[in-house]
N, C-alpha and C. Protein backbone atom coordinates (compact mmCIF):
# COMPACT_ATOMS: atom_id res chain seq x y z
N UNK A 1 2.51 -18.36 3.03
CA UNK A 1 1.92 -17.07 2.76
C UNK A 1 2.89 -16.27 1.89
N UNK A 2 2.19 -15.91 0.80
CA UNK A 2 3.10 -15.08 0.10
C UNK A 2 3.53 -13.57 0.48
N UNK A 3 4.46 -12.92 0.09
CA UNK A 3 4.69 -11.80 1.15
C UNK A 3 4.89 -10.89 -0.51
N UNK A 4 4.51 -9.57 -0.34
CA UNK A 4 4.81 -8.94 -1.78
C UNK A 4 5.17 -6.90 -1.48
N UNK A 5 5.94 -6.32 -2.15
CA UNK A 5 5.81 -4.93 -1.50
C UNK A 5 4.32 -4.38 -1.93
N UNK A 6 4.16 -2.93 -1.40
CA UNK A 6 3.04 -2.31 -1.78
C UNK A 6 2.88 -2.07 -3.22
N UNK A 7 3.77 -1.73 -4.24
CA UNK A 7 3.81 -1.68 -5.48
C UNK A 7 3.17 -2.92 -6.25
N UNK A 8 3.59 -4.59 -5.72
CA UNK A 8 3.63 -5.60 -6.28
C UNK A 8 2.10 -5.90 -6.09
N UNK A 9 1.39 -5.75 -4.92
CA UNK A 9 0.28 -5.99 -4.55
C UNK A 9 -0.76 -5.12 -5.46
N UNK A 10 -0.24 -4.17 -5.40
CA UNK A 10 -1.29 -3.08 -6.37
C UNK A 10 -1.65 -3.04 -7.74
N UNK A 11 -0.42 -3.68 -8.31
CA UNK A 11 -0.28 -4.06 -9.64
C UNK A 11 -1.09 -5.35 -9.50
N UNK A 12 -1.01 -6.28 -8.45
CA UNK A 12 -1.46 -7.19 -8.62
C UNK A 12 -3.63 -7.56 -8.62
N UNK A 13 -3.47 -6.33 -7.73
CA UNK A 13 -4.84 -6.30 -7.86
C UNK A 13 -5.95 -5.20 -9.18
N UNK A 14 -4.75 -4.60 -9.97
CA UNK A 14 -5.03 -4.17 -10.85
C UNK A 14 -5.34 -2.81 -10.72
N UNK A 15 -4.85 -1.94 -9.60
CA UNK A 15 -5.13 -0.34 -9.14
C UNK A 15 -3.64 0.14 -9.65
N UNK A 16 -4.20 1.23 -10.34
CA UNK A 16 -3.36 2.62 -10.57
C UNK A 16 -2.85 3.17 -8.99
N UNK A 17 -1.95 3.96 -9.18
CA UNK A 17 -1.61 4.54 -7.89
C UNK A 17 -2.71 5.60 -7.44
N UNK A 18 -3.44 6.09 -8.46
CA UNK A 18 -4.12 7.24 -8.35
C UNK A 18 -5.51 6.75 -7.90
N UNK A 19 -6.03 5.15 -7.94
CA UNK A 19 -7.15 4.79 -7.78
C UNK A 19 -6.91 4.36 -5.94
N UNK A 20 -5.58 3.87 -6.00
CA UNK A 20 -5.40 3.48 -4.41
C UNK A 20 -5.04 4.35 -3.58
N UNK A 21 -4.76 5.84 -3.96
CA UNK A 21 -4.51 6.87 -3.45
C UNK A 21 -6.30 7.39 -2.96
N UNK A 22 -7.14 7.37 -4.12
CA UNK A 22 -8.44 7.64 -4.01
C UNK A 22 -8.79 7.17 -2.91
N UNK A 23 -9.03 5.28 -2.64
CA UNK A 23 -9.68 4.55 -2.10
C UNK A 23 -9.22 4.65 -0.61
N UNK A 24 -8.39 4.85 -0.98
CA UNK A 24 -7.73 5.42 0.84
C UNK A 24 -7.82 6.51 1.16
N UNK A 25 -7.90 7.56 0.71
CA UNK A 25 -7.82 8.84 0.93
C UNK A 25 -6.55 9.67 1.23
N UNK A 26 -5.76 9.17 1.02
CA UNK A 26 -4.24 9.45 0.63
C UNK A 26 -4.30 10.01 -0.60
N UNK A 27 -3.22 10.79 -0.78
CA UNK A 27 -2.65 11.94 -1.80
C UNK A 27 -1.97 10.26 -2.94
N UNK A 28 -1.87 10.73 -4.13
CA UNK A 28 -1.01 10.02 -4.95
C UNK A 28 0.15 9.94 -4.76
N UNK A 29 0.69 11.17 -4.57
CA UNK A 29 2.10 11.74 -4.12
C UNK A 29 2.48 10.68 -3.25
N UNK A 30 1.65 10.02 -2.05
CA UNK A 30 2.11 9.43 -0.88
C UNK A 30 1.98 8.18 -1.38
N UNK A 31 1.27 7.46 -1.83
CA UNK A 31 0.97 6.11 -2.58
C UNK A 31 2.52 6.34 -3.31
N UNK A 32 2.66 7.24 -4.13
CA UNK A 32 4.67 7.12 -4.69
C UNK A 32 5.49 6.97 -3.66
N UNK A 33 5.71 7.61 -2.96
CA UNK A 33 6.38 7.79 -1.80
C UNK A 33 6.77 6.72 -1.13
N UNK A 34 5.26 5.64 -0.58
CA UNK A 34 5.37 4.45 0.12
C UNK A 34 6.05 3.66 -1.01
N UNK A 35 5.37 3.62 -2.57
CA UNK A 35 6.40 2.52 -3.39
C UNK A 35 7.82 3.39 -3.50
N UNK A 36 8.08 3.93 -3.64
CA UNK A 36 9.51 4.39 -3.71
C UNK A 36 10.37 4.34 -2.82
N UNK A 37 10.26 4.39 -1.51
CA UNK A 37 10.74 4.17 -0.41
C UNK A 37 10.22 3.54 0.65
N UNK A 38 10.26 2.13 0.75
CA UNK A 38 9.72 1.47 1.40
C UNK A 38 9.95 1.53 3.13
N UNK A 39 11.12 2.69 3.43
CA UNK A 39 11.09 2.91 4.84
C UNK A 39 10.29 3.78 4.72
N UNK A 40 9.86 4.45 4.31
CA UNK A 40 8.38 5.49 4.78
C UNK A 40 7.16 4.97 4.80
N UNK A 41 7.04 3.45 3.90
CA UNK A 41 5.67 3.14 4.34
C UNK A 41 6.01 2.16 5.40
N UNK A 42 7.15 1.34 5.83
CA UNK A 42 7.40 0.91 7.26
C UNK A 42 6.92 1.66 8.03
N UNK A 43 7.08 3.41 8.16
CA UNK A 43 7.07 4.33 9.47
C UNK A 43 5.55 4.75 9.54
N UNK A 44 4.75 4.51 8.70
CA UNK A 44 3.49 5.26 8.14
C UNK A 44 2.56 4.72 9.45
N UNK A 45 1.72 4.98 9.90
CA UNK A 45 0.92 4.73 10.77
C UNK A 45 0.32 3.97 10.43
N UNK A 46 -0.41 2.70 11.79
CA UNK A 46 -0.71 1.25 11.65
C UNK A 46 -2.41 1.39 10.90
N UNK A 47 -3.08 2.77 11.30
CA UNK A 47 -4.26 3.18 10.63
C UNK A 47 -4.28 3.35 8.78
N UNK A 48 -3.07 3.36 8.53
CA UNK A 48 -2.83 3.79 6.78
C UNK A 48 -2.60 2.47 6.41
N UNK A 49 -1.98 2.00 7.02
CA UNK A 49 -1.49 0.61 6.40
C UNK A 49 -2.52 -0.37 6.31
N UNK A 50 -2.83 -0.47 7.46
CA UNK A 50 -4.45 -1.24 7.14
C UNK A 50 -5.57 -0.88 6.15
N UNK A 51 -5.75 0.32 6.68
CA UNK A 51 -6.40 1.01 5.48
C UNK A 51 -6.32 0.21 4.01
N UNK A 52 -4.68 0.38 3.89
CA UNK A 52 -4.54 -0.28 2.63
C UNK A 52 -4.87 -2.05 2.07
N UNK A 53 -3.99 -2.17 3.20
CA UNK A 53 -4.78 -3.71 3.34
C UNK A 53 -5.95 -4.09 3.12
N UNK A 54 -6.53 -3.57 3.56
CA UNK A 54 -8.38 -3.72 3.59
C UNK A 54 -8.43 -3.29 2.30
N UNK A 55 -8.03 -2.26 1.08
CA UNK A 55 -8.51 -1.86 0.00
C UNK A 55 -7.95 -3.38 -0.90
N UNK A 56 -6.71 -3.47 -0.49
CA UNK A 56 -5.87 -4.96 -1.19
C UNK A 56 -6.60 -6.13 -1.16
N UNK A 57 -7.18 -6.18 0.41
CA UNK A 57 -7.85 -7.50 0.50
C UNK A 57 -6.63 -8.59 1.20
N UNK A 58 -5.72 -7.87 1.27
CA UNK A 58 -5.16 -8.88 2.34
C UNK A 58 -4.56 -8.11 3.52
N UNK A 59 -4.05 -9.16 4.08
CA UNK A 59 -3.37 -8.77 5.61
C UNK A 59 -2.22 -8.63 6.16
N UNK A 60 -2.02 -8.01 6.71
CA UNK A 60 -0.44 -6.78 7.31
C UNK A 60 0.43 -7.65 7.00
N UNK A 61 0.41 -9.40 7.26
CA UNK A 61 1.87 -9.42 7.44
C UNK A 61 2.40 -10.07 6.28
N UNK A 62 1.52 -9.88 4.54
CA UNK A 62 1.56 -10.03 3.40
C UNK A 62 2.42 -8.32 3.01
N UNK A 63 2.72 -8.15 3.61
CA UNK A 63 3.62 -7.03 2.77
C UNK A 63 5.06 -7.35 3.32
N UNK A 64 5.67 -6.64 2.55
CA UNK A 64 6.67 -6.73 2.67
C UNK A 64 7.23 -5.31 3.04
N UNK A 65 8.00 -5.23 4.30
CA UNK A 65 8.00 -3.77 4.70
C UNK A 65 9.89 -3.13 5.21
């Protein structure tokens, strides 16, 4: 299983920060935040993270955290 950060995945699925900020309902600001500092999206609640997952299309333990 490949493992990738939130930045790598997003790029990989071809979303702007501002489109995965949309699709989640998260601020952009915070979509930076989680790629910029990857201990804040470690601490982020298990409801956001999935969230994201589900927009990615893959599963929790494909990130890298």
């Amino acid at each position: 299983m490949t493992k990738y950060t939130l930045e790598q995945w997003r790029k990989l699925k071809g979303l702007s920060q501002e489109e995965l900020a949309r699709k989640s309902g998260l601020s952009a600001r915070t979509i930076i935040n989680y790629e910029k500092e990857p201990n804040a999206f470690s601490k982020a609640s298990y409801q956001k993270v999935q969230k994201i997952a589900d927009i990615l299309e893959i599963k929790l333990s494909q990130f890298i955290l």
